[in-house]
Structure formats: structure tokens, C-alpha cells
PDB file of N, CA and C in Angstrom:
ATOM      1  N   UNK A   1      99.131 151.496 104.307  1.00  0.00           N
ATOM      2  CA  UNK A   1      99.878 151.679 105.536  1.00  0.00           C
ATOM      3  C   UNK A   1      98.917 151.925 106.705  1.00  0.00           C
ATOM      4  N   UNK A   2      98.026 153.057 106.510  1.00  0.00           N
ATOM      5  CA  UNK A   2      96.916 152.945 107.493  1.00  0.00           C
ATOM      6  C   UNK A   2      96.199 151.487 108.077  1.00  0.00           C
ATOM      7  N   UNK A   3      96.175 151.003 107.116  1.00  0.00           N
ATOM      8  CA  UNK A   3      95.081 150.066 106.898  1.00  0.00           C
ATOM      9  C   UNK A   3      95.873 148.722 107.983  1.00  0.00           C
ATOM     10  N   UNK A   4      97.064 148.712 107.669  1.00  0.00           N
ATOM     11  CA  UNK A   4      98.049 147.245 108.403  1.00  0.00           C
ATOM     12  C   UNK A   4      98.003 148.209 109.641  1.00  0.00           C
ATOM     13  N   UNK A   5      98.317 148.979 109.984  1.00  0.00           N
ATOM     14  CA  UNK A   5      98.424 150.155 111.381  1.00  0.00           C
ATOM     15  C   UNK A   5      97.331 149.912 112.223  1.00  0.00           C
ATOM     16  N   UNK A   6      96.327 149.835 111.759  1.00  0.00           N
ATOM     17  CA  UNK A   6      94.673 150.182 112.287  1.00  0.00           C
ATOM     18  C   UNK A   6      94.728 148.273 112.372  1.00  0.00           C
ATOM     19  N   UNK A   7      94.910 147.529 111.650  1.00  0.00           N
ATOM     20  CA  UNK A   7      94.836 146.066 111.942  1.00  0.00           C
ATOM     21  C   UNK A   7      95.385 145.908 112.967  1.00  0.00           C
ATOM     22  N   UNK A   8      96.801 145.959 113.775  1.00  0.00           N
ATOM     23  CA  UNK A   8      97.785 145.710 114.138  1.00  0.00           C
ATOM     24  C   UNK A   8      97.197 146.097 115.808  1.00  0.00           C
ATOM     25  N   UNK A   9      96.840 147.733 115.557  1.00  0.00           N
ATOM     26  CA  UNK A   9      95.960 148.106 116.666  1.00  0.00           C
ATOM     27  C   UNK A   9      95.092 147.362 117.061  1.00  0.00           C
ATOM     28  N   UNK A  10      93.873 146.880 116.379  1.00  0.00           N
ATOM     29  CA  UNK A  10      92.617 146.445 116.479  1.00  0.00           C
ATOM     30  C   UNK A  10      93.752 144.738 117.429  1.00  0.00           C
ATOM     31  N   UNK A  11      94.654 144.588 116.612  1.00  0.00           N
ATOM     32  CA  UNK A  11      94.887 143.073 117.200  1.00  0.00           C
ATOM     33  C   UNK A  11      95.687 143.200 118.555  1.00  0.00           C
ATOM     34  N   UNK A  12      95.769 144.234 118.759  1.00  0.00           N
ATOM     35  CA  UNK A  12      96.828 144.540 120.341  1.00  0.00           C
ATOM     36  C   UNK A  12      95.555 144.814 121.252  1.00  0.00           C
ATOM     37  N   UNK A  13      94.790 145.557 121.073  1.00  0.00           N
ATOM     38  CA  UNK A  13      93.907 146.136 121.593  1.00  0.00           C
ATOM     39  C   UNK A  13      92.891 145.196 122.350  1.00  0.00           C
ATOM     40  N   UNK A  14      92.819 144.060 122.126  1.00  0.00           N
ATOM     41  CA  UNK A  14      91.667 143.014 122.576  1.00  0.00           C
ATOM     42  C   UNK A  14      90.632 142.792 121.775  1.00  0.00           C
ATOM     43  N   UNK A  15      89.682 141.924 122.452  1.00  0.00           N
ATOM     44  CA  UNK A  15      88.756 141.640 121.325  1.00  0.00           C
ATOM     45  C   UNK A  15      87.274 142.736 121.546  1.00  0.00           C
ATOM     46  N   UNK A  16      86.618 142.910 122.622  1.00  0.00           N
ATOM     47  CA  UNK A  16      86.237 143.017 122.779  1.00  0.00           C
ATOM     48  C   UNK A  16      86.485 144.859 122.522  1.00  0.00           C
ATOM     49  N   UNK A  17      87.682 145.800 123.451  1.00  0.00           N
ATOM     50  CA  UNK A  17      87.945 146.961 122.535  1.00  0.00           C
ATOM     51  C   UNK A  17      87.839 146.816 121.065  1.00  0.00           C
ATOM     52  N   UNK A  18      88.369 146.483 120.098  1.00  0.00           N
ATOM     53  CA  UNK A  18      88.497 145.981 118.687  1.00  0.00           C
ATOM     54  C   UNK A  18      87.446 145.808 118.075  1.00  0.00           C
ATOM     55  N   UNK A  19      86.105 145.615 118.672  1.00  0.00           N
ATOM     56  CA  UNK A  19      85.230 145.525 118.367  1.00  0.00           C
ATOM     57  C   UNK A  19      84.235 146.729 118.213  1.00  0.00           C
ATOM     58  N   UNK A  20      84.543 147.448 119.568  1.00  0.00           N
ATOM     59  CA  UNK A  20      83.580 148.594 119.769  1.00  0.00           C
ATOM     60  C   UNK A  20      84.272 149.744 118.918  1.00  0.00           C
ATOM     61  N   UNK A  21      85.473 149.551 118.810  1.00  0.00           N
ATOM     62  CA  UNK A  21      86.587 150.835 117.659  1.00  0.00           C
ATOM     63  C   UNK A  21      85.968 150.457 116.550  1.00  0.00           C
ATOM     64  N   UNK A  22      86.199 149.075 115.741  1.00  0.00           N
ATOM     65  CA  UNK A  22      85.550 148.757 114.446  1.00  0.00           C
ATOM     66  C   UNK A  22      83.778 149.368 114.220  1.00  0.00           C
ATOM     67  N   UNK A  23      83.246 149.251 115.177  1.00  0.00           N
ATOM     68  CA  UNK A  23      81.743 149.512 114.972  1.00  0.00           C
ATOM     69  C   UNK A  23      81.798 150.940 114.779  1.00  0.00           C
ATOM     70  N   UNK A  24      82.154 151.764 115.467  1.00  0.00           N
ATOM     71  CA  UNK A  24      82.417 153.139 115.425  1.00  0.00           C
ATOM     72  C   UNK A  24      83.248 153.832 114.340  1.00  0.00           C
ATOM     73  N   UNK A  25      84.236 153.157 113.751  1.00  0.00           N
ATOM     74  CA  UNK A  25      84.997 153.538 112.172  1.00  0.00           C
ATOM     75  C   UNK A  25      84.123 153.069 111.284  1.00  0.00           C
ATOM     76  N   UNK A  26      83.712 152.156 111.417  1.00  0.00           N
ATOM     77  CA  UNK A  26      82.310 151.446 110.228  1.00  0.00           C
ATOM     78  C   UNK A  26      81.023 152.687 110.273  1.00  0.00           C
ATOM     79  N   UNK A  27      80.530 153.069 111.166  1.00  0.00           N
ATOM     80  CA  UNK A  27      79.327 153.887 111.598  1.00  0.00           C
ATOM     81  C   UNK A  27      79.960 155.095 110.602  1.00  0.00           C
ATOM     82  N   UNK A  28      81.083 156.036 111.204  1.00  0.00           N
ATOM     83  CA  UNK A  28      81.992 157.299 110.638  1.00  0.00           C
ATOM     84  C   UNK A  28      82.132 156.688 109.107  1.00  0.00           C
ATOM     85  N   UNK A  29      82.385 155.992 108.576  1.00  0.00           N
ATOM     86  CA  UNK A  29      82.515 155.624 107.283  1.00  0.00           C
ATOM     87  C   UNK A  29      80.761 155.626 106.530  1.00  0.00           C
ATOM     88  N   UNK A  30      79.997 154.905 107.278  1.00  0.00           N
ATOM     89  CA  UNK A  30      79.044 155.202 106.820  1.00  0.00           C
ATOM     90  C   UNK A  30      78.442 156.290 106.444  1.00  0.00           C
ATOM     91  N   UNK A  31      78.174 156.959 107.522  1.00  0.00           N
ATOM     92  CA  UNK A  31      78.571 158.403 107.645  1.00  0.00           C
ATOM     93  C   UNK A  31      78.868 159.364 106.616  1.00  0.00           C
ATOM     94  N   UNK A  32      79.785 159.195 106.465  1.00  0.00           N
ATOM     95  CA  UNK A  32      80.379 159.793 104.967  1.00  0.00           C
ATOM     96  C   UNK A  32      79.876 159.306 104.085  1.00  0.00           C
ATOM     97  N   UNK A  33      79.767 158.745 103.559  1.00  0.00           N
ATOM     98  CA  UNK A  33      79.450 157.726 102.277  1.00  0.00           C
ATOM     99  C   UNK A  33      77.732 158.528 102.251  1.00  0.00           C
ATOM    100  N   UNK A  34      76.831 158.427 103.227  1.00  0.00           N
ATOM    101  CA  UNK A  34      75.963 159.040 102.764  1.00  0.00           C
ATOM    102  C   UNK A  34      75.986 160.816 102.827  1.00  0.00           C
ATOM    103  N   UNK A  35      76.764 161.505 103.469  1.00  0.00           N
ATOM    104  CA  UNK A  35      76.767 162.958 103.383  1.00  0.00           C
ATOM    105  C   UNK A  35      77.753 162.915 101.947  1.00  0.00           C
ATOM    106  N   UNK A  36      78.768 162.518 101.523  1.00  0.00           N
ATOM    107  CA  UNK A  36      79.950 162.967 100.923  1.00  0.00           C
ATOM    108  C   UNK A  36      79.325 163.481  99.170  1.00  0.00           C
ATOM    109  N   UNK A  37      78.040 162.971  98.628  1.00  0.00           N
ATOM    110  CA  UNK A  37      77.592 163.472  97.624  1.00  0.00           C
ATOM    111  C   UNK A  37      76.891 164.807  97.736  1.00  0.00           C
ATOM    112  N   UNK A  38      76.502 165.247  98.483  1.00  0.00           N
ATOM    113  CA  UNK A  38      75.969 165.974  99.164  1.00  0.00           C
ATOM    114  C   UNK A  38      77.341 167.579  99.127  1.00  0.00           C
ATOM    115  N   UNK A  39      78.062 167.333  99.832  1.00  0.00           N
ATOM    116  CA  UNK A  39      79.155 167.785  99.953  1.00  0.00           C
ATOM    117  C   UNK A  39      80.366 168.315  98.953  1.00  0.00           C
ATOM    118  N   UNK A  40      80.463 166.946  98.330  1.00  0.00           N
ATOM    119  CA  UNK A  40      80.903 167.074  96.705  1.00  0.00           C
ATOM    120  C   UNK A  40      80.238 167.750  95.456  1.00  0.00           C
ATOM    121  N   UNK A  41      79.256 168.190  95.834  1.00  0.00           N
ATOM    122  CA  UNK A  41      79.010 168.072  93.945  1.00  0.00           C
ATOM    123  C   UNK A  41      78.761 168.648  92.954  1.00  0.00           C
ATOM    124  N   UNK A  42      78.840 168.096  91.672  1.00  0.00           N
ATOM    125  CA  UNK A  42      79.720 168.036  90.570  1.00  0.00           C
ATOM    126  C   UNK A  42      79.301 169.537  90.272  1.00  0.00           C
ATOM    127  N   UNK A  43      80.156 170.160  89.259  1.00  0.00           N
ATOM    128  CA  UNK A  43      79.898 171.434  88.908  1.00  0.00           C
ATOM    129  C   UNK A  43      79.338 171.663  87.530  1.00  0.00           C
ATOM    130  N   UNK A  44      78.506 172.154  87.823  1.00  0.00           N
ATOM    131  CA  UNK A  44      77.659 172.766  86.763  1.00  0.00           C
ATOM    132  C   UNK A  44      78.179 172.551  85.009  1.00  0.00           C
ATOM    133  N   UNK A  45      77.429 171.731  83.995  1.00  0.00           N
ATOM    134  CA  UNK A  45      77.941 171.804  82.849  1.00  0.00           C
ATOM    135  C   UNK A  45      78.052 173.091  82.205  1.00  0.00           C
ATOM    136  N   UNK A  46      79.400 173.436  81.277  1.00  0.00           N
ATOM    137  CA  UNK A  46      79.782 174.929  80.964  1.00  0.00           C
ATOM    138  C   UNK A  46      78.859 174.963  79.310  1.00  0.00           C
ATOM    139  N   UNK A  47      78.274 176.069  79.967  1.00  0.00           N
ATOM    140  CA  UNK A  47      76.898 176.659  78.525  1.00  0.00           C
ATOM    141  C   UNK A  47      77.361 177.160  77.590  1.00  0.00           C
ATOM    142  N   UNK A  48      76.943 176.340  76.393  1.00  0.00           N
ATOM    143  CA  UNK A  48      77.627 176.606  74.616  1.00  0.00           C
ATOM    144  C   UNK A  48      76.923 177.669  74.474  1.00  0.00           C
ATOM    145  N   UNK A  49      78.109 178.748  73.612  1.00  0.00           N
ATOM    146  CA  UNK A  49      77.713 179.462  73.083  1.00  0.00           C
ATOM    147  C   UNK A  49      76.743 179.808  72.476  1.00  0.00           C
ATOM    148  N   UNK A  50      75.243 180.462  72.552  1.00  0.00           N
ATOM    149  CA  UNK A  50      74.057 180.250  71.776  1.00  0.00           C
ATOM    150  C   UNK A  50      74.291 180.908  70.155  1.00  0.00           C
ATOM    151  N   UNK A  51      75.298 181.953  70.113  1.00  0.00           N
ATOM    152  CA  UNK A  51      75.274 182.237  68.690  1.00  0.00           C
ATOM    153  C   UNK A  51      75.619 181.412  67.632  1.00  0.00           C
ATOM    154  N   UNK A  52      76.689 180.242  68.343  1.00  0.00           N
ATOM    155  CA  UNK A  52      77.589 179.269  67.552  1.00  0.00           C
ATOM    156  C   UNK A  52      76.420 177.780  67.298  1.00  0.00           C
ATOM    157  N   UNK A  53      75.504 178.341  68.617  1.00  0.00           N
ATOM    158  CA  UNK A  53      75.188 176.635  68.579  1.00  0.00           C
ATOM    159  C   UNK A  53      74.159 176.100  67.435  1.00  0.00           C
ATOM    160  N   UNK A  54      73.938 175.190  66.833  1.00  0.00           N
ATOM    161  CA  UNK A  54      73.393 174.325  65.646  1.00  0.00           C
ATOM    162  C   UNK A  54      72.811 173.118  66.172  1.00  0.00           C
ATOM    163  N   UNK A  55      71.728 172.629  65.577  1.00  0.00           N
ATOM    164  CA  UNK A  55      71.209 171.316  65.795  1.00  0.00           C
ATOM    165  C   UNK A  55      70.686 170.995  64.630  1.00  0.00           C
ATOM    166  N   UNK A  56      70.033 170.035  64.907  1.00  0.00           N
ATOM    167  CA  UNK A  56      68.962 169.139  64.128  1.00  0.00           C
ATOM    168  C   UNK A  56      67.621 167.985  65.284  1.00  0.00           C
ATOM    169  N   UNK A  57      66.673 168.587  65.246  1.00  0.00           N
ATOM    170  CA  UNK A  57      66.113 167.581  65.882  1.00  0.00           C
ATOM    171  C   UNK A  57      64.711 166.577  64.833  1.00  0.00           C
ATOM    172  N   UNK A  58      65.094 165.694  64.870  1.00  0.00           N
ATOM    173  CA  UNK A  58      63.766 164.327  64.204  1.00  0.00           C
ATOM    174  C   UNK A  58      63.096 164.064  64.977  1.00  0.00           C
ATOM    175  N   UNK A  59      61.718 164.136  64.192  1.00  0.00           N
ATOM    176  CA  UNK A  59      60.711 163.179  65.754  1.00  0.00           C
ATOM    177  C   UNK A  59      59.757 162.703  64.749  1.00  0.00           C
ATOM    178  N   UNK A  60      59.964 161.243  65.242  1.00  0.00           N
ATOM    179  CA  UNK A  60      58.995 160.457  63.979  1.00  0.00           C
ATOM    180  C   UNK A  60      57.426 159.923  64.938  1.00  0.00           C
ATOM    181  N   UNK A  61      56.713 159.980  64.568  1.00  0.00           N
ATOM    182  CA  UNK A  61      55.638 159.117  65.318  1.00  0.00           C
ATOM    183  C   UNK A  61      54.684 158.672  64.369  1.00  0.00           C
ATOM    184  N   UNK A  62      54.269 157.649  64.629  1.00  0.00           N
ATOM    185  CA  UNK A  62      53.623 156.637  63.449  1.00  0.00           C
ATOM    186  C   UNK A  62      54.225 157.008  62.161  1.00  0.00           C
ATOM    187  N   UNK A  63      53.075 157.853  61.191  1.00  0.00           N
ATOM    188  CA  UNK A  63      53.064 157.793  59.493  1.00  0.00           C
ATOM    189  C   UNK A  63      53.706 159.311  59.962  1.00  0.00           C
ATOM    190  N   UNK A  64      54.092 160.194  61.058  1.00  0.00           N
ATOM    191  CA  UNK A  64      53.858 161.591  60.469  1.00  0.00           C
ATOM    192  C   UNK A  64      55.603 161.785  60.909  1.00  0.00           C
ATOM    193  N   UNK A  65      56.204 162.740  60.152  1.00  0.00           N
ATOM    194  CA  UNK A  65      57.100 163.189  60.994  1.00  0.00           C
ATOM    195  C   UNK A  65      57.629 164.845  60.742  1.00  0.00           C
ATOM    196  N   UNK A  66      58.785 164.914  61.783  1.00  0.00           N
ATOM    197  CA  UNK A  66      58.768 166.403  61.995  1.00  0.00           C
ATOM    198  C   UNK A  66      60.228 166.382  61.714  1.00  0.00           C
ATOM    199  N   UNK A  67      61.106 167.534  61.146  1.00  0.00           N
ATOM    200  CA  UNK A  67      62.238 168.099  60.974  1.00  0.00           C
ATOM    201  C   UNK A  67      62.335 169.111  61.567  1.00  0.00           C
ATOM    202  N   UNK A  68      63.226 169.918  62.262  1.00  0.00           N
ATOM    203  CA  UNK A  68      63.739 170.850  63.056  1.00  0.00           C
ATOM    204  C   UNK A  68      64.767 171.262  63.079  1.00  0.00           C
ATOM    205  N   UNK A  69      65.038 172.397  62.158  1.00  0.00           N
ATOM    206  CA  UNK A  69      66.584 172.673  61.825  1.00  0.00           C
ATOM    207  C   UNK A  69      66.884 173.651  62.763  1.00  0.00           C
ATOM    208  N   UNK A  70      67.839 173.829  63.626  1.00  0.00           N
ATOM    209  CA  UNK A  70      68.141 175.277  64.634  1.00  0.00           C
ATOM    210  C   UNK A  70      69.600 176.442  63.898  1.00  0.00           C
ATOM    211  N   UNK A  71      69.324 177.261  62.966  1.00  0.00           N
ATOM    212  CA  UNK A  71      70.296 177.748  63.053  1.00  0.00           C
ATOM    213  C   UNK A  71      70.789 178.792  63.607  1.00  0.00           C
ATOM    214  N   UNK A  72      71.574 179.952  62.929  1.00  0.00           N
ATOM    215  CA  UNK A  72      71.895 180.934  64.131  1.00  0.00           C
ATOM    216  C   UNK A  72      71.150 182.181  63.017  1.00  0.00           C
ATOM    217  N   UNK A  73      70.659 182.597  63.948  1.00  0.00           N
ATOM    218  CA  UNK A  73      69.699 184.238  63.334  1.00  0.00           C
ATOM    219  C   UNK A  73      70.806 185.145  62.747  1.00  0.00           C
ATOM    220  N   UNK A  74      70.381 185.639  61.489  1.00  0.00           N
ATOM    221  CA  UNK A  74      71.321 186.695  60.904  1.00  0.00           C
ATOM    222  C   UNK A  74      71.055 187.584  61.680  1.00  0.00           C
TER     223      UNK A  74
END
């Protein structure tokens, strides 16, 4: 709806107004697009429990390799 509104304008408006509005909503759009990450962002991943947490890590390199069991301390 905006979007046919803002056309409709731009086409009443002349060419030459229509032009200098478009450059200036394009600029403001730009605009945003580079602040809006900035502004937004994302929130922090939520930290696993360390008593619960478990792994396994492998690390092979050439002939040798390594096992790494993580469990939880009695």
C-alpha cells in the first residue's frame, strides 16, 4: 500500500520533483541498511550448563592422534 501511494505521488509530483524525493528515500534507505546491524544485534548465545556439559574432542594429524574425553568432576 505504501509502495502504490509513494508511486502515485512520485507520478503527480513531476519529473524532475520525483526525482530529487527518489534520490533522497534511496540515500535514507541506504542509510539504514548500513547502520541497522549495528543497531540490531543479535543476542548473546545462552551458556550451557558447565556441570551438565560433556564432549568428546578428536584431533588426528598425520600418523599421531589425540582423544579428549570432557566429563563432569565428581
Amino acid at each position: 500500500m505504501i509502495i502504490v501511494s509513494l508511486a502515485v505521488y512520485l507520478g503527480l509530483a513531476g519529473l524532475e520533483r520525483a526525482d530529487k524525493l527518489a534520490s533522497v528515500i534511496g540515500a535514507l534507505a541506504a542509510l539504514t541498511a548500513l547502520v541497522a546491524p549495528y543497531l540490531l544485534r543479535a543476542r548473546p548465545p545462552a551458556q550451557a550448563d558447565s556441570a551438565a556439559a560433556q564432549g568428546v574432542q578428536i584431533n588426528h594429524g598425520g600418523a599421531n592422534s589425540q582423544v579428549n574425553h570432557f566429563r563432569e568432576k565428581p
